[in-house]
Protein backbone atom coordinates (compact mmCIF):
# COMPACT_ATOMS: atom_id res chain seq x y z
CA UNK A 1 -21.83 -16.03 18.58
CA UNK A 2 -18.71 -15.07 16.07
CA UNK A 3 -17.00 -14.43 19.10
CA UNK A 4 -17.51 -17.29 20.52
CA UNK A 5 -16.85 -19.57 17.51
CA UNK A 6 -13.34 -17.88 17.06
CA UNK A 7 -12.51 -18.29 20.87
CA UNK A 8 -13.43 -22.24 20.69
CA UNK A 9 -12.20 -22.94 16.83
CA UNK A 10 -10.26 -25.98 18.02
CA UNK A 11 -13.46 -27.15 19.24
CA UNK A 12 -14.60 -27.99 15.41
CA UNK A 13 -11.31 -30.52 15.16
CA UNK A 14 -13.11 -33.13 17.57
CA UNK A 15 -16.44 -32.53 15.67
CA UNK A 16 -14.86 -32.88 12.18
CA UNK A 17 -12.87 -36.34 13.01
CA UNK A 18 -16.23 -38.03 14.70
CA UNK A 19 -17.19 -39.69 11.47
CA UNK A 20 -13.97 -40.99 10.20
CA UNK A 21 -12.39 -41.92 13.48
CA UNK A 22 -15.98 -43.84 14.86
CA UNK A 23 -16.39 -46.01 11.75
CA UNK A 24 -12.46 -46.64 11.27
CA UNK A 25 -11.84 -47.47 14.71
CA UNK A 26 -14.58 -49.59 15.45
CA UNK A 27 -13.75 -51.87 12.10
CA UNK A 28 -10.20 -52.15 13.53
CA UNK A 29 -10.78 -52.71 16.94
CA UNK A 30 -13.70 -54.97 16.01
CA UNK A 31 -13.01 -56.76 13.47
CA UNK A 32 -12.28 -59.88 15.38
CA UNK A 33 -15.91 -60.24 16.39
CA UNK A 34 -18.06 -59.89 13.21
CA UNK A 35 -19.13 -63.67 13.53
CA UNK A 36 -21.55 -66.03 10.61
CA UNK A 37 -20.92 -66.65 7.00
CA UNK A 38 -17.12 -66.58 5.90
CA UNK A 39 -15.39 -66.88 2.50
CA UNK A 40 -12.11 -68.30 2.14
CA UNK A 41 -11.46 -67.94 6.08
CA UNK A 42 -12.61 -64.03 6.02
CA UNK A 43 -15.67 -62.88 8.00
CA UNK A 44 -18.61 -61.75 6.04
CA UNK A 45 -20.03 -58.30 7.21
CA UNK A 46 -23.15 -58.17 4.26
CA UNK A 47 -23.82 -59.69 0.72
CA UNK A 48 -24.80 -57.37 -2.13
CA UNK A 49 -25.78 -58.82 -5.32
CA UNK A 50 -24.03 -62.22 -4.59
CA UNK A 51 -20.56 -60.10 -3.37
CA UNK A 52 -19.65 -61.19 -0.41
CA UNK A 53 -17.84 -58.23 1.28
CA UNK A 54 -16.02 -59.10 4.41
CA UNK A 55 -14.21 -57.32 6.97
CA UNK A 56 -11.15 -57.08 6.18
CA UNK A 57 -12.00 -56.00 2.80
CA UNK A 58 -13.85 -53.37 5.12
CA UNK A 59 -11.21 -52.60 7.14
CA UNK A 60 -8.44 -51.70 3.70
CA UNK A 61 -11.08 -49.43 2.47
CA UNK A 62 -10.96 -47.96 5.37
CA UNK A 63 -7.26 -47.70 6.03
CA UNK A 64 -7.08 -46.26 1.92
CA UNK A 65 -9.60 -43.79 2.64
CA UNK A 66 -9.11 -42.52 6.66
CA UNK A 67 -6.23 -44.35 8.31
CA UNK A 68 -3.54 -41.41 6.87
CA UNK A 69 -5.72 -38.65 7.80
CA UNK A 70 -6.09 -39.72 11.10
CA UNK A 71 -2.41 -40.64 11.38
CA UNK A 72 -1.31 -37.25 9.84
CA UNK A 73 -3.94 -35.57 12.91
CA UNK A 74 -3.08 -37.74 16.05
CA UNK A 75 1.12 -36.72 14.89
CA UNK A 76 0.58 -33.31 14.26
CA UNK A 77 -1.62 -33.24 18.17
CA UNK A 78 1.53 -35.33 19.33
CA UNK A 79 3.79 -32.88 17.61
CA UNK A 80 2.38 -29.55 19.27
CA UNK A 81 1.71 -31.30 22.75
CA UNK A 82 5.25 -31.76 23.58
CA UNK A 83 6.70 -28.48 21.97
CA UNK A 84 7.20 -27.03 25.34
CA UNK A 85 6.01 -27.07 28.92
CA UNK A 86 2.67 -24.82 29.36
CA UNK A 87 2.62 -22.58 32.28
CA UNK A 88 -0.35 -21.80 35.04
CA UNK A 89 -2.07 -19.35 32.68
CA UNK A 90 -2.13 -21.63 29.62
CA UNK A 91 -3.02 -24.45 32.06
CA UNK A 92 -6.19 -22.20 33.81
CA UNK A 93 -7.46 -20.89 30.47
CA UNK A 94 -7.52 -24.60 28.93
CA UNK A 95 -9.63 -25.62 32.11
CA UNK A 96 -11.80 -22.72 31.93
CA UNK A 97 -12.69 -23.94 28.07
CA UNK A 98 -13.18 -27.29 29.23
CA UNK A 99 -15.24 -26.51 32.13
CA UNK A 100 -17.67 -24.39 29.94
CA UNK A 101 -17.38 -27.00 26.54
CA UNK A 102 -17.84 -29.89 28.78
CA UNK A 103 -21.07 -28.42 30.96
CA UNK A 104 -22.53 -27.49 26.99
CA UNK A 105 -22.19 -31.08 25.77
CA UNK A 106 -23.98 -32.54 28.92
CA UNK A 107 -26.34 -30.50 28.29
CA UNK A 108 -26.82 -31.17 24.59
CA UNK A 109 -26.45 -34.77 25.07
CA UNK A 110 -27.36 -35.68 28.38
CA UNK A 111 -26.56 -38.45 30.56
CA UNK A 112 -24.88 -40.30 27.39
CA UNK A 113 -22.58 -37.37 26.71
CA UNK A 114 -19.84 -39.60 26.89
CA UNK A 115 -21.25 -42.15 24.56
CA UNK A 116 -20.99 -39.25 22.01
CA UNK A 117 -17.42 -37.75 23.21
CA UNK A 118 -14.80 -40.86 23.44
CA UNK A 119 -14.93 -41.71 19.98
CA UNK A 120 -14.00 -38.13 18.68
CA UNK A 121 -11.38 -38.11 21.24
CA UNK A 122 -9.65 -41.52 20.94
CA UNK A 123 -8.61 -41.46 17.95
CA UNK A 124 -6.62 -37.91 19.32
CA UNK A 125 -5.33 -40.49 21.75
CA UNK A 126 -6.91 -39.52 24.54
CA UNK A 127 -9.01 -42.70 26.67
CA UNK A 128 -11.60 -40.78 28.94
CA UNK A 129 -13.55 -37.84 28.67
CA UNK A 130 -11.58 -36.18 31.99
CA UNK A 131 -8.77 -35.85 29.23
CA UNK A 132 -10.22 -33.33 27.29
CA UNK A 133 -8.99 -30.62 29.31
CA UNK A 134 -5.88 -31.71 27.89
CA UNK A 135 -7.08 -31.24 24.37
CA UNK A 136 -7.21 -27.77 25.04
CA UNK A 137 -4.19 -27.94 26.58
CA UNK A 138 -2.52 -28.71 23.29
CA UNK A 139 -4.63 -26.27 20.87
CA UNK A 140 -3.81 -23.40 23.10
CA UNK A 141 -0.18 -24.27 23.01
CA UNK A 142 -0.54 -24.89 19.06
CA UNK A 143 -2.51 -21.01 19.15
CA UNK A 144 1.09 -19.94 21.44
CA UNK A 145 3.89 -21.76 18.90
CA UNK A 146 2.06 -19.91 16.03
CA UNK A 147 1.91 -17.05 17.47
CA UNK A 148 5.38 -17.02 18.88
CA UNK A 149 6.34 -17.99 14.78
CA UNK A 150 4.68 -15.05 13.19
CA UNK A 151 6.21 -12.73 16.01
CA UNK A 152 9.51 -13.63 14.52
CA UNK A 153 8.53 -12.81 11.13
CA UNK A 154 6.59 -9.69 11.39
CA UNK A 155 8.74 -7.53 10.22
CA UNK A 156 8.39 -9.41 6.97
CA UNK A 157 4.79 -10.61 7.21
CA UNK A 158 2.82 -7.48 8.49
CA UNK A 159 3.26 -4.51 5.45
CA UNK A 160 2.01 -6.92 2.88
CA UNK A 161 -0.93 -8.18 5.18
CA UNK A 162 -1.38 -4.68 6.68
CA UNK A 163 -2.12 -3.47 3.25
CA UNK A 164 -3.94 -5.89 1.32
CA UNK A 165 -6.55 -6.72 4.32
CA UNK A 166 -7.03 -3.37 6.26
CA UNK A 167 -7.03 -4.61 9.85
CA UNK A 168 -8.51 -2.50 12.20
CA UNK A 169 -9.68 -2.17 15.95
CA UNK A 170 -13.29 -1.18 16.22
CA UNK A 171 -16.05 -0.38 18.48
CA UNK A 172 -19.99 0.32 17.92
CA UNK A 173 -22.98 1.31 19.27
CA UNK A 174 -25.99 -1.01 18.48
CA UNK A 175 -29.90 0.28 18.69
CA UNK A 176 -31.26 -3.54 17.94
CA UNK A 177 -34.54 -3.57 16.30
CA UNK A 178 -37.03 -6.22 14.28
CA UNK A 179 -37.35 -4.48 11.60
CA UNK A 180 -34.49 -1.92 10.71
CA UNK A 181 -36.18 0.01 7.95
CA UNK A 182 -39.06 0.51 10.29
CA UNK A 183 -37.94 1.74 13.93
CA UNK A 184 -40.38 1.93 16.52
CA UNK A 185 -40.90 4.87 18.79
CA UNK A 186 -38.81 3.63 21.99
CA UNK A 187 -36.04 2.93 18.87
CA UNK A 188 -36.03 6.14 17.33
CA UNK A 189 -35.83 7.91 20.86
CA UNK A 190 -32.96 5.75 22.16
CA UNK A 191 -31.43 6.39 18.57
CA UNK A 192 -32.31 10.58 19.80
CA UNK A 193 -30.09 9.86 22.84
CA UNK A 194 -27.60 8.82 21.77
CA UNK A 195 -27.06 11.35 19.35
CA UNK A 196 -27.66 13.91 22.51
CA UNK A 197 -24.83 12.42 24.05
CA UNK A 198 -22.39 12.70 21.02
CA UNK A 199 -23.66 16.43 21.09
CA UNK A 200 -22.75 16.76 24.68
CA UNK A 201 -19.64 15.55 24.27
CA UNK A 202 -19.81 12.06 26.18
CA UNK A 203 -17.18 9.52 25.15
CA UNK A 204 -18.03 6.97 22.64
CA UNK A 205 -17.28 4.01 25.32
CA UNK A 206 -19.70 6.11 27.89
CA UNK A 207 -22.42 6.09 26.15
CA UNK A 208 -21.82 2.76 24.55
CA UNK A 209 -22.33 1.38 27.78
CA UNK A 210 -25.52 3.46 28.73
CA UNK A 211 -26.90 2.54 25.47
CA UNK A 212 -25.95 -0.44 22.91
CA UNK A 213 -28.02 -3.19 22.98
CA UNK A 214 -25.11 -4.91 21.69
CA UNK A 215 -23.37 -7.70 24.05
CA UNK A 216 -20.27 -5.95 24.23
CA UNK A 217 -21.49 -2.75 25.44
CA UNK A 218 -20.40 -3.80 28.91
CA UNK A 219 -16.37 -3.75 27.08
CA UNK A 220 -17.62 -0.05 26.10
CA UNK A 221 -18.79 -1.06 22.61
CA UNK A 222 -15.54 -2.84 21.86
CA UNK A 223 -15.97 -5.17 19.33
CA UNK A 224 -11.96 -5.83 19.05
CA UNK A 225 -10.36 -7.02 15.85
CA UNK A 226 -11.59 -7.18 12.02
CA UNK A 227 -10.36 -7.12 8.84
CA UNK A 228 -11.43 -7.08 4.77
CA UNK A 229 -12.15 -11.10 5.60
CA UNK A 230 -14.23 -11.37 8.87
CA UNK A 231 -17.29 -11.81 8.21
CA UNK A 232 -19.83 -8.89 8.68
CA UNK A 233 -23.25 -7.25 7.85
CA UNK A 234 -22.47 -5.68 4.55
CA UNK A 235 -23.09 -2.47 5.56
CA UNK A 236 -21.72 -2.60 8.44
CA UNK A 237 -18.23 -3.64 6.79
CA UNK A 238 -18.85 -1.10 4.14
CA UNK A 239 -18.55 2.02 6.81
CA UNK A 240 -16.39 0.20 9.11
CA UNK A 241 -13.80 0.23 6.03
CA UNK A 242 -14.44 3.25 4.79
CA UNK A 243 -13.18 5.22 7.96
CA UNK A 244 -9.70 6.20 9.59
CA UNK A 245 -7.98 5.63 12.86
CA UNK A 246 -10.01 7.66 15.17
CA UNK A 247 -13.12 8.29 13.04
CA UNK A 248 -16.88 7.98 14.15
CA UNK A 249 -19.67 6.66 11.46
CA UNK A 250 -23.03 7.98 11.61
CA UNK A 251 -25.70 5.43 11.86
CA UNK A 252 -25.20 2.76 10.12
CA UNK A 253 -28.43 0.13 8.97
CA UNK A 254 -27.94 -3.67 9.36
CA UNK A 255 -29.89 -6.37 9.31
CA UNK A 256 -29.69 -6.54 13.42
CA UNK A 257 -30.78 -2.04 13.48
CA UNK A 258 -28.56 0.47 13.63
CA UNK A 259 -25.26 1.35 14.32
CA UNK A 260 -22.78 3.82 14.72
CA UNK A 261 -18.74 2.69 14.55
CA UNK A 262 -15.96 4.17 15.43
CA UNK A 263 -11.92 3.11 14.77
CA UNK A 264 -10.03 2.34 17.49
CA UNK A 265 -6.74 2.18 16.22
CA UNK A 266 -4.86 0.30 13.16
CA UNK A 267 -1.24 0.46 14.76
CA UNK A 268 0.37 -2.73 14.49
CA UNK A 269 1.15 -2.84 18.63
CA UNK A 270 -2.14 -2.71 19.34
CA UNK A 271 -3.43 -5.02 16.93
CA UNK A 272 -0.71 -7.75 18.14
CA UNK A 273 -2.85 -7.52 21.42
CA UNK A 274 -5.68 -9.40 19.61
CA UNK A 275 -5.52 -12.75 18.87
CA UNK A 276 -7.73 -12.44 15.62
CA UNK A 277 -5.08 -10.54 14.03
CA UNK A 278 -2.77 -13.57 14.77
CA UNK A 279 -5.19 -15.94 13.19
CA UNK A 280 -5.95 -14.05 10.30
CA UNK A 281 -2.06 -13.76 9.52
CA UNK A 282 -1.88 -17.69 9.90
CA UNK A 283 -4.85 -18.24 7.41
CA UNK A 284 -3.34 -15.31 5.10
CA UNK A 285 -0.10 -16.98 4.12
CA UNK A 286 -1.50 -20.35 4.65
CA UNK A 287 1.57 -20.83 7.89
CA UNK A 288 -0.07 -23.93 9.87
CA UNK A 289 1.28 -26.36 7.74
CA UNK A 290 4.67 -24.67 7.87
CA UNK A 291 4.66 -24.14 11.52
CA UNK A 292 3.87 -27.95 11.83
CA UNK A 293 6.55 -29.16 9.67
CA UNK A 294 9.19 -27.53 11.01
CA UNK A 295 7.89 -28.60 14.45
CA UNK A 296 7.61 -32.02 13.42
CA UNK A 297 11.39 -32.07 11.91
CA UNK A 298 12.28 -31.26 15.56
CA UNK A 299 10.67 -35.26 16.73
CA UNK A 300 11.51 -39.00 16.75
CA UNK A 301 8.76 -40.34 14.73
CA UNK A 302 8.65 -43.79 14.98
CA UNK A 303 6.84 -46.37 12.35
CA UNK A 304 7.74 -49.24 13.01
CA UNK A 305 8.36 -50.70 9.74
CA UNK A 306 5.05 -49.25 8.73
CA UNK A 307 6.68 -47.70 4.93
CA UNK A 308 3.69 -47.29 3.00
CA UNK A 309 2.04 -45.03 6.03
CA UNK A 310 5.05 -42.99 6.72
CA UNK A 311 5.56 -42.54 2.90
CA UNK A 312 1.99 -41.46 2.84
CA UNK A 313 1.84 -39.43 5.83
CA UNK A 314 5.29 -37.79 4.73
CA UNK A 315 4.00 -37.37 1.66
CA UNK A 316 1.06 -35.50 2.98
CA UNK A 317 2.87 -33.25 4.99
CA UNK A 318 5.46 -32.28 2.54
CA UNK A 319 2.93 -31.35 -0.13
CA UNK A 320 1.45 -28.84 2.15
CA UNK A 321 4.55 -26.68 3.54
CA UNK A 322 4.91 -24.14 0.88
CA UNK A 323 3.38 -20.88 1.82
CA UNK A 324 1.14 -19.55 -0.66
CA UNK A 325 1.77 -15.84 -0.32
């Protein structure tokens, strides 16, 4: 599930806007048609204690409160999606995530999933539910620009980060079991075998793969990247810290059984290979909000006339570009 969650984190975007962007849109695009009681030439929406409230005073709430955000996200989209042309692999990962995102919603939400999915995506721009492949499109181009930035920089970036946060490359080994301070017979002998096949000298992906009841022991126990911040059993992070490049744990209790972890590397080429380590570098020194600005610096952005949003929205954007490391 955590990997899953950090492959699809754009995912949580849509889900966050749905609120904002349903009520907000549907008051603008609306607001024509609330019909009955009017006050001085305004529609009425309700009455409360003898206040009229009417739509329009509905809709500048509204525009105070969400109109800026949702400006500041449909440029910033904008902003990435044009950055550069994406080529076939971009283009067949983005369809694989919508492909498998899609297929879960229908399933969640049935023959209404669309009901549910335009108003997240309109106010991203986007008019049917086929053009959500192309939201992927763009986050996996935003995931390529900010990776591309922090390439530049990692001279200057990684000792710092590489220090303070420990990254690492690990594997495990996992004997699951439903209670961990209580391991049943079949447990304790799998638990035996395994420690047979340290003893005879099998490799740790080997008998990962013969053994784990983990989900990655198919990858040979890989687990891939983690640092001081991912979040783990405590335990687990406690040994998985506490060793060097190369070094096997013993077993190791958790909350899901037992374990036994091993170090694949903490070289900095190997740890560029995993996108984690990207992410976590982009969260570290707080770099979205740089990346974006200098992206957006690159555009036309239009407003029309529109001062008090583009003073806002500028605003907005220039409050959040220093880096706080």
């Amino acid at each position: 599930m955590g990997e899953y969650i950090k492959k699809y984190w754009f995912v949580a975007l849509v889900v966050v806007l749905l609120a904002a962007a349903t009520t907000f849109f549907a008051l603008s695009n609306n607001a024509a048609d609330f019909k009955g009681k009017t006050v001085n030439g305004k529609d009425v929406v309700f009455v409360y204690n003898g206040q009229a409230v009417t739509a329009d005073d509905l809709y500048d709430d509204m525009f105070d409160d969400y109109a800026v955000n949702l400006a500041y996200n449909f440029i910033q989209v904008a902003t990435f999606r044009n950055a550069f042309e994406p080529d076939a692999d971009l283009l067949s990962e983005a369809k694989l995530y919508y492909d498998n995102n899609l297929s879960g919603i229908k399933y969640y939400y049935g023959e209404d999933y669309a009901a549910y999915l335009l108003p997240i995506l309109k106010p991203l721009g986007y008019t049917n539910t086929e053009q959500l492949e192309d939201y992927f499109v763009m986050a996996l181009m935003m995931k390529q620009i900010d990776k591309e930035y922090v390439d530049a920089r990692m001279d200057d970036l990684s000792t710092e980060f590489l220090t303070t946060k420990s990254p690492r490359i690990i594997s495990h080994i996992l004997v699951k079991m439903a209670d961990s301070a209580n391991p049943t017979a079949e447990e304790q002998a799998k638990m035996d075998a395994v420690d047979a096949a340290f003893a005879n000298g099998d490799s740790f992906a080997t008998i990962a793969e013969t053994y784990s009841d983990d989900t990655t022991a198919s990858a040979g126990g890989v687990f891939g990247y983690a640092d001081l911040d991912t979040s783990l059993d405590t335990d687990f992070a406690a040994a998985a810290f506490a060793l060097n490049e190369g070094e096997t744990s013993g077993w190791v209790k958790s909350q899901y059984g037992y374990h036994i972890i091993h170090v694949d590397s903490v070289q900095l080429a190997d740890l560029e290979k995993e996108q984690g380590f990207y992410d976590a570098m982009i969260t570290y020194y707080n770099l979205s909000p740089k990346i974006f600005w200098e992206e957006y610096q690159k555009r036309n952005v239009d407003f029309y006339g529109n001062d008090d949003l583009k003073q806002k929205i500028l605003s907005q954007i220039e409050v959040t570009t220093e880096v706080s490391k």
